[in-house]
N, C-alpha and C. Protein backbone atom coordinates (compact mmCIF):
# COMPACT_ATOMS: atom_id res chain seq x y z
N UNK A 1 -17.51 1.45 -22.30
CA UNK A 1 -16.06 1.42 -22.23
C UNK A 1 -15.60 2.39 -21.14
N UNK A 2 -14.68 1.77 -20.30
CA UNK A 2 -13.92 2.36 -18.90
C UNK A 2 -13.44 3.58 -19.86
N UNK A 3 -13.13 5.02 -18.77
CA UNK A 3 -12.06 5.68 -19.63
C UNK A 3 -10.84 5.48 -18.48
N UNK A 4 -9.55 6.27 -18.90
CA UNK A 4 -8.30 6.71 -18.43
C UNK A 4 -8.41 6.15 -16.67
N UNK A 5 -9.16 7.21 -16.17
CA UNK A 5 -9.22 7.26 -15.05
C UNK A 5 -9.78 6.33 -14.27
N UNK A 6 -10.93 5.40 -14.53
CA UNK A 6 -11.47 4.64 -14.45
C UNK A 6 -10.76 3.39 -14.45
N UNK A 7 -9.91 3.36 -15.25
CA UNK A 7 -9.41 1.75 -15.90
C UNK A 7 -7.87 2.12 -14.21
N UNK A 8 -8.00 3.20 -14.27
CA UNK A 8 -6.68 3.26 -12.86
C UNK A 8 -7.02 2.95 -12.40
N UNK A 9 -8.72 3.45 -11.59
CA UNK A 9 -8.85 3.38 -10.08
C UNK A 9 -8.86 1.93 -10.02
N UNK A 10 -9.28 1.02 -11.17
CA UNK A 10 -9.75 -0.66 -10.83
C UNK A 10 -8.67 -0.96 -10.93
N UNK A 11 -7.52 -0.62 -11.13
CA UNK A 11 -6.08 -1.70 -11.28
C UNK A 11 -5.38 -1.09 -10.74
N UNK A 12 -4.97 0.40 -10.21
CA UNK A 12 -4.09 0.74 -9.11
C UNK A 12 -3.19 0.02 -8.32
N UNK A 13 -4.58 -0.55 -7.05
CA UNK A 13 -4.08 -1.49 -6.15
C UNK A 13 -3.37 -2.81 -6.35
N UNK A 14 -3.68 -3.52 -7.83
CA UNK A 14 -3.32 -4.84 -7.93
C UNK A 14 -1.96 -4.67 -8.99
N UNK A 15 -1.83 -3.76 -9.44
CA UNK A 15 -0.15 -2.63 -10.21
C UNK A 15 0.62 -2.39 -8.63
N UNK A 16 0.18 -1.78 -7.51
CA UNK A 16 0.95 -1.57 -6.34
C UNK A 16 1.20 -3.19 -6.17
N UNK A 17 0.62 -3.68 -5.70
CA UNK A 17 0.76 -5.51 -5.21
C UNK A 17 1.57 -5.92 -6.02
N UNK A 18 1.74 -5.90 -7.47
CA UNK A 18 2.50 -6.63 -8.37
C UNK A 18 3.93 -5.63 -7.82
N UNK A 19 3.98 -4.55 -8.13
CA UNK A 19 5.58 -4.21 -7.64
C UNK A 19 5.60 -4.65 -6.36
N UNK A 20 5.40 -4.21 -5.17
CA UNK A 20 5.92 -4.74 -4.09
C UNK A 20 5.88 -5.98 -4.09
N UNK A 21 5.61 -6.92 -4.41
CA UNK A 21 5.79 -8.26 -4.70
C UNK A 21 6.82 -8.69 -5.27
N UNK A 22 7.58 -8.07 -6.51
CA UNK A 22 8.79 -7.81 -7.51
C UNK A 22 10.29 -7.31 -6.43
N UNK A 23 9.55 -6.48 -5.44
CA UNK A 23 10.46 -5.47 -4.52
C UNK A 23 10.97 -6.72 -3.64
N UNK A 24 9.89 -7.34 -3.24
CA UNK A 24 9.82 -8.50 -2.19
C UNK A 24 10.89 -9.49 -2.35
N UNK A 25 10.53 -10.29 -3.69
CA UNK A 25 11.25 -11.15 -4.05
C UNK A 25 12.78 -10.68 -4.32
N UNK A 26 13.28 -9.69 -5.42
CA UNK A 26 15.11 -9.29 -4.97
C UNK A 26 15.11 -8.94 -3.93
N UNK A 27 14.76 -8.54 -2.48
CA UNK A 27 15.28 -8.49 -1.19
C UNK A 27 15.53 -9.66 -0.43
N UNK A 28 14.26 -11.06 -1.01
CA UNK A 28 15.03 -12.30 -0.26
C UNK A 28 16.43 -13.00 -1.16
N UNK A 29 16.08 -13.20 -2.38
CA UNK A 29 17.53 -13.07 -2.97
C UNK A 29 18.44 -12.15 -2.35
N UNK A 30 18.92 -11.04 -2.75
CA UNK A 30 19.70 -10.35 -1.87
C UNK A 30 20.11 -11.22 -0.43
N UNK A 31 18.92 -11.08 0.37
CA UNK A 31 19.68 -11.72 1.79
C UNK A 31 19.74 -13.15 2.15
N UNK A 32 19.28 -13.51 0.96
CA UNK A 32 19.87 -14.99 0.74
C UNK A 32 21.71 -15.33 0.30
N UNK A 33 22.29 -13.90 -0.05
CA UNK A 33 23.68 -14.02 -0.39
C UNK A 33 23.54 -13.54 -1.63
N UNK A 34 22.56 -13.42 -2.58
CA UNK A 34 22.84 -13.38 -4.11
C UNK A 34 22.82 -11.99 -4.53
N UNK A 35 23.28 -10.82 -3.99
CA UNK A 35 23.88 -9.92 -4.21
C UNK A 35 25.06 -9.91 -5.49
N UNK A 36 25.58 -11.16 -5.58
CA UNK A 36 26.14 -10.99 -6.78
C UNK A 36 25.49 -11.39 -8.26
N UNK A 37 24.47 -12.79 -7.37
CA UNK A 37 23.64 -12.77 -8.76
C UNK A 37 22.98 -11.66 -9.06
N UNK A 38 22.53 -11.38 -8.15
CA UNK A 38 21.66 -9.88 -8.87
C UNK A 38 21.96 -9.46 -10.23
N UNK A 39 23.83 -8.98 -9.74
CA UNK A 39 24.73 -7.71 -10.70
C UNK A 39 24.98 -8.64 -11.39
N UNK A 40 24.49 -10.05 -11.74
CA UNK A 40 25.30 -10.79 -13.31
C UNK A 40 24.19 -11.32 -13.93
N UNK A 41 23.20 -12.42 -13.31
CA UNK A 41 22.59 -13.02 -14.00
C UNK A 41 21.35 -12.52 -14.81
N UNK A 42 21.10 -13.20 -16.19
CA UNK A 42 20.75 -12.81 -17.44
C UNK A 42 19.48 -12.76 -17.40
N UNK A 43 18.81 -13.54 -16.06
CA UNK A 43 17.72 -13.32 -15.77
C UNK A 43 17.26 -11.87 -15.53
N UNK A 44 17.84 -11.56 -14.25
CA UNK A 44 17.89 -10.14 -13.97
C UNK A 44 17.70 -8.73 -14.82
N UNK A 45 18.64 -9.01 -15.42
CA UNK A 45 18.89 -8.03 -16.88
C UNK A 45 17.85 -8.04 -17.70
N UNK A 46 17.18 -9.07 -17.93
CA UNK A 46 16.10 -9.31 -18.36
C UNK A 46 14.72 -8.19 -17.74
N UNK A 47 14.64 -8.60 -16.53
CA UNK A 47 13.66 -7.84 -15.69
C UNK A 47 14.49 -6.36 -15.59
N UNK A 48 15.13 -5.98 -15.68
CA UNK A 48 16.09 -4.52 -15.73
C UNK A 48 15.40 -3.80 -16.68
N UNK A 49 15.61 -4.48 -17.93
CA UNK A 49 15.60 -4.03 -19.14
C UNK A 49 13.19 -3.70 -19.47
N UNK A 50 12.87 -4.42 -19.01
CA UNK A 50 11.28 -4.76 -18.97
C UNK A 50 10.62 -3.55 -18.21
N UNK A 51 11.31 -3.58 -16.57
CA UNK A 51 11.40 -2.20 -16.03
C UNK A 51 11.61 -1.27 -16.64
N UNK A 52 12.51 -0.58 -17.56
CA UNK A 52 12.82 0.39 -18.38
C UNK A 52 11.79 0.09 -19.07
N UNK A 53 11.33 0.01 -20.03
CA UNK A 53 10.47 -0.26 -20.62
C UNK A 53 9.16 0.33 -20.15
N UNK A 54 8.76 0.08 -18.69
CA UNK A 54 7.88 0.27 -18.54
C UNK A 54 7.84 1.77 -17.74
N UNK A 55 9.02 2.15 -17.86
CA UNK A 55 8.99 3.33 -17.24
C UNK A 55 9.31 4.27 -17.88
N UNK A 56 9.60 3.97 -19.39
CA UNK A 56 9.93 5.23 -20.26
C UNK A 56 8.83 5.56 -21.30
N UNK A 57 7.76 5.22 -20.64
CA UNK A 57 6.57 6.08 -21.57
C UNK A 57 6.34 6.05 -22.43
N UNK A 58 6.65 4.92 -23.49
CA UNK A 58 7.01 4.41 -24.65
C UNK A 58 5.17 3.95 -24.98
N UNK A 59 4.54 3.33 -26.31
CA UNK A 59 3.37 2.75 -26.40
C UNK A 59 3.96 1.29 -26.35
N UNK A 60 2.78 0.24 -26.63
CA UNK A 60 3.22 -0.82 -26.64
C UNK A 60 4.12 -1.64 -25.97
N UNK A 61 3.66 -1.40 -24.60
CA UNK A 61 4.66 -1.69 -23.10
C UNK A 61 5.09 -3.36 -23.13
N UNK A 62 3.75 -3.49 -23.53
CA UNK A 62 3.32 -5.09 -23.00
C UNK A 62 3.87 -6.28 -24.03
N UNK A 63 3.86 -5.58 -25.55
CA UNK A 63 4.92 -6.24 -26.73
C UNK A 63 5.83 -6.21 -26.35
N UNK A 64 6.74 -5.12 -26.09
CA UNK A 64 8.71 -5.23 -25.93
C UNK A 64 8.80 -6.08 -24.99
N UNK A 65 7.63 -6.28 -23.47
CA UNK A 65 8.34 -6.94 -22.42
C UNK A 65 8.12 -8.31 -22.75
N UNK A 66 7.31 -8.47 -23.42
CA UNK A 66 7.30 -9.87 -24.01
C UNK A 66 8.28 -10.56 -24.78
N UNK A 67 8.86 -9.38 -25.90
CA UNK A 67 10.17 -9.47 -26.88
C UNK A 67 11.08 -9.79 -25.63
N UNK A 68 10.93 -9.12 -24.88
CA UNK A 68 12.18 -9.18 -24.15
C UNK A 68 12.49 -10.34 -23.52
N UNK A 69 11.40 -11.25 -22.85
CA UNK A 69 11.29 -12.42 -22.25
C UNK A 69 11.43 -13.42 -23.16
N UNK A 70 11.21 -13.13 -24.81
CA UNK A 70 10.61 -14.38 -25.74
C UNK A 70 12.11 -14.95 -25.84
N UNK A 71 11.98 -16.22 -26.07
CA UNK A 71 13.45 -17.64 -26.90
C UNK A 71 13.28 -17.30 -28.25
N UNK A 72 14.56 -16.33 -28.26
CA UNK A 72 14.24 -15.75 -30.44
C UNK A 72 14.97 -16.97 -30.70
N UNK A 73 15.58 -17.79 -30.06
CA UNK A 73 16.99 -18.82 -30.26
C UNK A 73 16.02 -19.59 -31.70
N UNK A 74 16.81 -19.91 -32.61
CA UNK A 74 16.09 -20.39 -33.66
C UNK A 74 15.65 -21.84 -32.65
N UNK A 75 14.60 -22.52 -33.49
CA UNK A 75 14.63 -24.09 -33.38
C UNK A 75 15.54 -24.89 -34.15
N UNK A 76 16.08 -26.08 -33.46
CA UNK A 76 16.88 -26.89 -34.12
C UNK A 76 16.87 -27.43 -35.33
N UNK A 77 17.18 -27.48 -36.31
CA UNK A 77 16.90 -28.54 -37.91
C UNK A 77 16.49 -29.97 -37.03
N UNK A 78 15.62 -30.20 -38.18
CA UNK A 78 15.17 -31.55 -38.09
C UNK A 78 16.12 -32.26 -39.13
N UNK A 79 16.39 -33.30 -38.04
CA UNK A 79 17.32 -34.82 -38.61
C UNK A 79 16.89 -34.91 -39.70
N UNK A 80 17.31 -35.63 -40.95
CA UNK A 80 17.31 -36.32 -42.17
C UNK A 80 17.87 -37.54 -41.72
């Protein structure tokens, strides 16, 4: 079993790639005009909220951002 330090050095680089990739994508939005979607849509807020998450040192990073992404919306009743 990897320890602490170990399990960094192998995923570092591909944790850097995944943010700048994240960074990447709201800058072509942005200069695509959607500067306002940014500040409204529920998508966004979504990824806002996942970010926090992952930056407040909390355990269990990878459950909330999932909660956070999941359809709690019930399912519909089935017809009679």
């Amino acid at each position: 079993m990897r320890n602490a330090t170990q399990i960094l050095d192998a995923t570092h680089l591909e944790m850097r790639w995944r943010t700048l990739s994240l960074a990447a994508d709201l800058d072509r939005i942005e200069r695509a005009g959607g500067a306002a979607l940014l500040a409204t849509d529920p998508s966004i807020d979504k990824l806002r909220r996942a970010l926090r998450v992952l930056l407040d040192g909390s355990a269990n990073r990878a459950e909330q951002v999932q909660m956070i992404f999941s359809d709690l919306t019930p399912p519909p009743k089935a017809a009679r």
